[in-house]
N, C-alpha and C. Protein backbone atom coordinates (compact mmCIF):
# COMPACT_ATOMS: atom_id res chain seq x y z
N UNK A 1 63.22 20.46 19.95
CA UNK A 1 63.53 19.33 20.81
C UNK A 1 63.91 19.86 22.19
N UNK A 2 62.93 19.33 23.19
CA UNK A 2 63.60 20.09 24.62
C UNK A 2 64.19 18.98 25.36
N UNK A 3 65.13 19.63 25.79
CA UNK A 3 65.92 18.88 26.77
C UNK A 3 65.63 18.54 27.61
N UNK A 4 64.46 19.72 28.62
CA UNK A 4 63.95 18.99 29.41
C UNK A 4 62.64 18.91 29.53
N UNK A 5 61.53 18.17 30.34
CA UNK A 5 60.22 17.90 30.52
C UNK A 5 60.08 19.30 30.29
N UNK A 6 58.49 19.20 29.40
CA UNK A 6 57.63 20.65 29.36
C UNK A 6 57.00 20.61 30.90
N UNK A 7 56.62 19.86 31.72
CA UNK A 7 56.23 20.35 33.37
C UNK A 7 57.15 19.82 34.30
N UNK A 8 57.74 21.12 35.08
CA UNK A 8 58.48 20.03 36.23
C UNK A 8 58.05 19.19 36.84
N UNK A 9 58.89 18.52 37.66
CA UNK A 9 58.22 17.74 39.22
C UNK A 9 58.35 18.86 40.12
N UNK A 10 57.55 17.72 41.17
CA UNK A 10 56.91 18.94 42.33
C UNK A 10 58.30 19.45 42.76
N UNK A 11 59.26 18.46 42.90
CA UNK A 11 60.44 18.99 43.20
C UNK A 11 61.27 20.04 42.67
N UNK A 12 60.94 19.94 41.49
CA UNK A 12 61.97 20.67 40.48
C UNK A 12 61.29 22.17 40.90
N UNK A 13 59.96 21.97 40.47
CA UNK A 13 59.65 23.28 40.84
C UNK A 13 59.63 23.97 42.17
N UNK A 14 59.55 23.16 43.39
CA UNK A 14 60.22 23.90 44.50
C UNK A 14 61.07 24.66 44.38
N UNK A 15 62.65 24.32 44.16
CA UNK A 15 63.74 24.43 43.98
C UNK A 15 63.32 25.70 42.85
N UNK A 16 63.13 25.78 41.98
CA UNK A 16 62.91 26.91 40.69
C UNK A 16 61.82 28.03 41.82
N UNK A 17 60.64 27.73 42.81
CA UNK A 17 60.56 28.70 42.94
C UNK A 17 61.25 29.28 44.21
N UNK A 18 62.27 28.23 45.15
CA UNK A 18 62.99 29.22 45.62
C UNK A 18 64.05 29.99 45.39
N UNK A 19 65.02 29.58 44.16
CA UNK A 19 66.03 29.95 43.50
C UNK A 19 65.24 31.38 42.96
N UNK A 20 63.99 31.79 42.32
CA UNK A 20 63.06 32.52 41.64
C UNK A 20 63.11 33.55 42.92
N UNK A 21 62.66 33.15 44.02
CA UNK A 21 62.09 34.22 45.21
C UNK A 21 63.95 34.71 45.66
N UNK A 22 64.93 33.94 46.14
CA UNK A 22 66.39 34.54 46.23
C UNK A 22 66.69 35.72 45.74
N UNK A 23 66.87 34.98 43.95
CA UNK A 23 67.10 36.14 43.06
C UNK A 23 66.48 37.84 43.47
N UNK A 24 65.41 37.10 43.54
CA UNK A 24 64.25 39.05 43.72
C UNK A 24 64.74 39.58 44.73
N UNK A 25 64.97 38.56 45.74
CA UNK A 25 65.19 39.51 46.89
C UNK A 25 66.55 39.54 46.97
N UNK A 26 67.67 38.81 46.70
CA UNK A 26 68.58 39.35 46.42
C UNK A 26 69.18 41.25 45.49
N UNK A 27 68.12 41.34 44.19
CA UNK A 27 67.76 42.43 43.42
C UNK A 27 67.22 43.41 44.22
N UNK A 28 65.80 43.03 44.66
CA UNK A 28 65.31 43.93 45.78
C UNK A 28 65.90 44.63 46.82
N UNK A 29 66.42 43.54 48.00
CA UNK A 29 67.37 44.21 49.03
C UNK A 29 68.56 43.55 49.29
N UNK A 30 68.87 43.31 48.39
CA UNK A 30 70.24 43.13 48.58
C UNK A 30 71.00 41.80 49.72
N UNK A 31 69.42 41.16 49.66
CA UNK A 31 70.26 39.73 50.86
C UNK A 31 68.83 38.81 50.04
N UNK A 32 69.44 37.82 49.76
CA UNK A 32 68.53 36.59 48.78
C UNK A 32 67.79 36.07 50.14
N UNK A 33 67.46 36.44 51.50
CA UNK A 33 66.74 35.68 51.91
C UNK A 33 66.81 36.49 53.27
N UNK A 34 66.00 37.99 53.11
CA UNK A 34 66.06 38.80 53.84
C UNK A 34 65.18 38.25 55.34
N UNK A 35 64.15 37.25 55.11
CA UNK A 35 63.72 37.12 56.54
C UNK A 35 63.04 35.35 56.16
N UNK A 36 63.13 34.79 57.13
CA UNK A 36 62.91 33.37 57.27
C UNK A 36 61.14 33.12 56.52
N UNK A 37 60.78 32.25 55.70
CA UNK A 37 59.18 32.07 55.36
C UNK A 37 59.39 30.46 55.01
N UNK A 38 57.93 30.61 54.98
CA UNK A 38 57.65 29.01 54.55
C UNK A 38 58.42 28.06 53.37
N UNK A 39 58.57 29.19 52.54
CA UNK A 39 59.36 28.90 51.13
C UNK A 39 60.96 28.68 51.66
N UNK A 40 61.66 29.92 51.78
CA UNK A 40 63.05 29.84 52.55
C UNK A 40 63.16 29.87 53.99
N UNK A 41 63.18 28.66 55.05
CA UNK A 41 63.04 28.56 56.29
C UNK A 41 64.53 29.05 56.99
N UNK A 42 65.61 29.39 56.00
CA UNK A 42 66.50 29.54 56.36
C UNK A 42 67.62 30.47 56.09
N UNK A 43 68.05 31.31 56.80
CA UNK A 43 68.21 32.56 56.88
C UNK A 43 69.75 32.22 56.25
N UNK A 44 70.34 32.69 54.91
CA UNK A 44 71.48 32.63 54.32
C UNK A 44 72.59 33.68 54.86
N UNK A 45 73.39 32.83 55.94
CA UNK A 45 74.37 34.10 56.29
C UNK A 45 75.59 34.56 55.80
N UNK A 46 75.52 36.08 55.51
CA UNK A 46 76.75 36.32 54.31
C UNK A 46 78.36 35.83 55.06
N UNK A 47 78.90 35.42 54.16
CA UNK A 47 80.23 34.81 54.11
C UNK A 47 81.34 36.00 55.18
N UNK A 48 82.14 35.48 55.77
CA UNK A 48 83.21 36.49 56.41
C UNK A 48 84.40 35.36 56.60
N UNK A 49 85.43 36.02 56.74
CA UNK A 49 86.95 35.47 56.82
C UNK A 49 87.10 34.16 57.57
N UNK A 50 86.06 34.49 58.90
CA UNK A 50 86.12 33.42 59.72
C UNK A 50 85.34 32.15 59.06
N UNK A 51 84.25 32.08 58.75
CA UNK A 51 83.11 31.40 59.35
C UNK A 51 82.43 31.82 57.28
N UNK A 52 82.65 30.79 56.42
CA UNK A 52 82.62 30.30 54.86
C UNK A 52 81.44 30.00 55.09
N UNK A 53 80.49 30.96 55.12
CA UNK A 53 79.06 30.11 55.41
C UNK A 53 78.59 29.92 53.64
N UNK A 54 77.87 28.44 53.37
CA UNK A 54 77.44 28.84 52.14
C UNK A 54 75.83 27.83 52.15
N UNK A 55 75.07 28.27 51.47
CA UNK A 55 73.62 27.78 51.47
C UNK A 55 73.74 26.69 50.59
N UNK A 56 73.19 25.10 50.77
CA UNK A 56 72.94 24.49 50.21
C UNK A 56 71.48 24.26 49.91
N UNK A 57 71.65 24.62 48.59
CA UNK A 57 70.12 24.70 48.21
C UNK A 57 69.56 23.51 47.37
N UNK A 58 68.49 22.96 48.40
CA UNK A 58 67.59 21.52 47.56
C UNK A 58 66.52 21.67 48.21
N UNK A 59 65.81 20.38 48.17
CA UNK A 59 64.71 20.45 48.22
C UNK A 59 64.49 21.09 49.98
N UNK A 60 65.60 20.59 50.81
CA UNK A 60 65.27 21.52 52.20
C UNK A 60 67.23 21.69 52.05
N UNK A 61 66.82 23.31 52.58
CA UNK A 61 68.00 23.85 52.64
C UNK A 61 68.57 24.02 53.63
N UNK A 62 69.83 24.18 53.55
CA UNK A 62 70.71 23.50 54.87
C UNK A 62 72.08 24.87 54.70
N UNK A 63 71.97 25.31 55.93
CA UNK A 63 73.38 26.41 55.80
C UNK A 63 74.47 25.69 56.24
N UNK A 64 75.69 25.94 55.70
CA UNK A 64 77.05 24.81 55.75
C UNK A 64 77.59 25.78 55.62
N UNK A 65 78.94 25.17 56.32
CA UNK A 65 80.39 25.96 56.32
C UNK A 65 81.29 25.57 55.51
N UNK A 66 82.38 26.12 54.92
CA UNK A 66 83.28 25.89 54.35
C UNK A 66 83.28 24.34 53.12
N UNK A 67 82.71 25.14 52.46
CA UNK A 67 83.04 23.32 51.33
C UNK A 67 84.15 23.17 50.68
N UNK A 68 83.88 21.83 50.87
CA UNK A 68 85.26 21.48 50.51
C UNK A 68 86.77 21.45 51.25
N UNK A 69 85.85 21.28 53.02
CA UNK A 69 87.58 22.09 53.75
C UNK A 69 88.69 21.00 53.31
N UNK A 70 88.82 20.05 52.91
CA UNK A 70 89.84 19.48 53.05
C UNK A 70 90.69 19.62 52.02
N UNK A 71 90.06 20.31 50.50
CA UNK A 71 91.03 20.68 49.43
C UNK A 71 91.33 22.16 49.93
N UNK A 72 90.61 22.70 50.49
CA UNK A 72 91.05 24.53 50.93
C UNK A 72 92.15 24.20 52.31
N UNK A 73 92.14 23.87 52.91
CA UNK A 73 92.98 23.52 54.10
C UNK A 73 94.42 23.35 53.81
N UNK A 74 94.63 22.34 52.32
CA UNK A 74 95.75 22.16 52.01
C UNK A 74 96.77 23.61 51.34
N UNK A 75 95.59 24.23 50.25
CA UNK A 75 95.73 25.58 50.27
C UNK A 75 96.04 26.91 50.77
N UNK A 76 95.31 26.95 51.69
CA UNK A 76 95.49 27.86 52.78
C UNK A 76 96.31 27.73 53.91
N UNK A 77 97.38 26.13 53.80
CA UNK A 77 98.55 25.95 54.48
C UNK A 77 99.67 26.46 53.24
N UNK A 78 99.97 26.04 52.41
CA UNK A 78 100.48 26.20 51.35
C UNK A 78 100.68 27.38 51.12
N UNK A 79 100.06 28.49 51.04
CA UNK A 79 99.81 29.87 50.60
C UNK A 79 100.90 30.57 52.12
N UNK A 80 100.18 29.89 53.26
CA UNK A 80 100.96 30.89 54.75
C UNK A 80 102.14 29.99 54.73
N UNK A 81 102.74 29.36 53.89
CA UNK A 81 104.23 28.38 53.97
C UNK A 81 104.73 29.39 52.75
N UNK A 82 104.25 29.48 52.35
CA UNK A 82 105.57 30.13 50.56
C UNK A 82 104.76 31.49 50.17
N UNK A 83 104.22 32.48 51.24
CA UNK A 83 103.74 33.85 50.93
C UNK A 83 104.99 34.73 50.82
N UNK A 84 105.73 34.19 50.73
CA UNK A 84 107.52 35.05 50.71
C UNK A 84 107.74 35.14 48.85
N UNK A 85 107.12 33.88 48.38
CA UNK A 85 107.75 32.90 47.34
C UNK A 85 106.68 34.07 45.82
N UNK A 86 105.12 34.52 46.68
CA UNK A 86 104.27 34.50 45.71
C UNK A 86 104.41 35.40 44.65
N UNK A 87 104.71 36.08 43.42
CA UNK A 87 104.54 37.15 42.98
C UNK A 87 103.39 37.49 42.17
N UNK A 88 103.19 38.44 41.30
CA UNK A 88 102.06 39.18 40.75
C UNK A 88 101.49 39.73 41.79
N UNK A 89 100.29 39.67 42.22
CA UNK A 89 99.20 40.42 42.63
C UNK A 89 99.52 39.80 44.25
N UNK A 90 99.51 41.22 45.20
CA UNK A 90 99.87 40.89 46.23
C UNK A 90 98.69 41.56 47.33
N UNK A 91 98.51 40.72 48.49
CA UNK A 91 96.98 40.89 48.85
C UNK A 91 97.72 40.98 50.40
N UNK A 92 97.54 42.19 50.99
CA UNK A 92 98.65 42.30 52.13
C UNK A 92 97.92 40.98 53.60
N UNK A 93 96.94 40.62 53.16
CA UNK A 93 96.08 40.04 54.14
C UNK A 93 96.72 38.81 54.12
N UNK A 94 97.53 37.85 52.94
CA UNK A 94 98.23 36.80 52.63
C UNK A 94 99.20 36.48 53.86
């Protein structure tokens, strides 16, 4: 019994073969979307302290910042209010 259709839609399989081409080149060289093509038009930029870049991947992909800022915001006030308070594992960057 399969769960899902034995043939995708055109969509589904977009999405499967760019998730498919990422992977490799992620394996390959080490960046899922080493140079812009017809398939991935959009260059996935790796994440840094500043600037939460993260790839939303559908049928056209869209690079976005920070998801979710408004539950991380509350967090990341929270954390620089009671970093006096935190114990266990201590991350001097806190």
């Amino acid at each position: 019994m399969a769960v899902l259709p034995e043939t995708p839609t055109p969509e589904d399989q977009a999405i499967i073969d760019k998730m498919t081409t990422m992977w490799t080149n992620f394996v390959k060289y080490g960046d899922p979307t080493p140079e812009t093509t017809e398939l991935l038009p959009v260059k996935w930029i790796p994440i840094t302290e500043d600037t939460l870049n993260y790839l939303e991947i559908d049928i056209e992909q869209t690079l976005k910042k920070r998801a979710i800022q408004e539950r991380i915001a509350f967090w990341d006030l929270y954390y620089k209010m009671n970093k006096q308070h935190i114990k266990g594992y201590r991350n001097t960057e806190l």
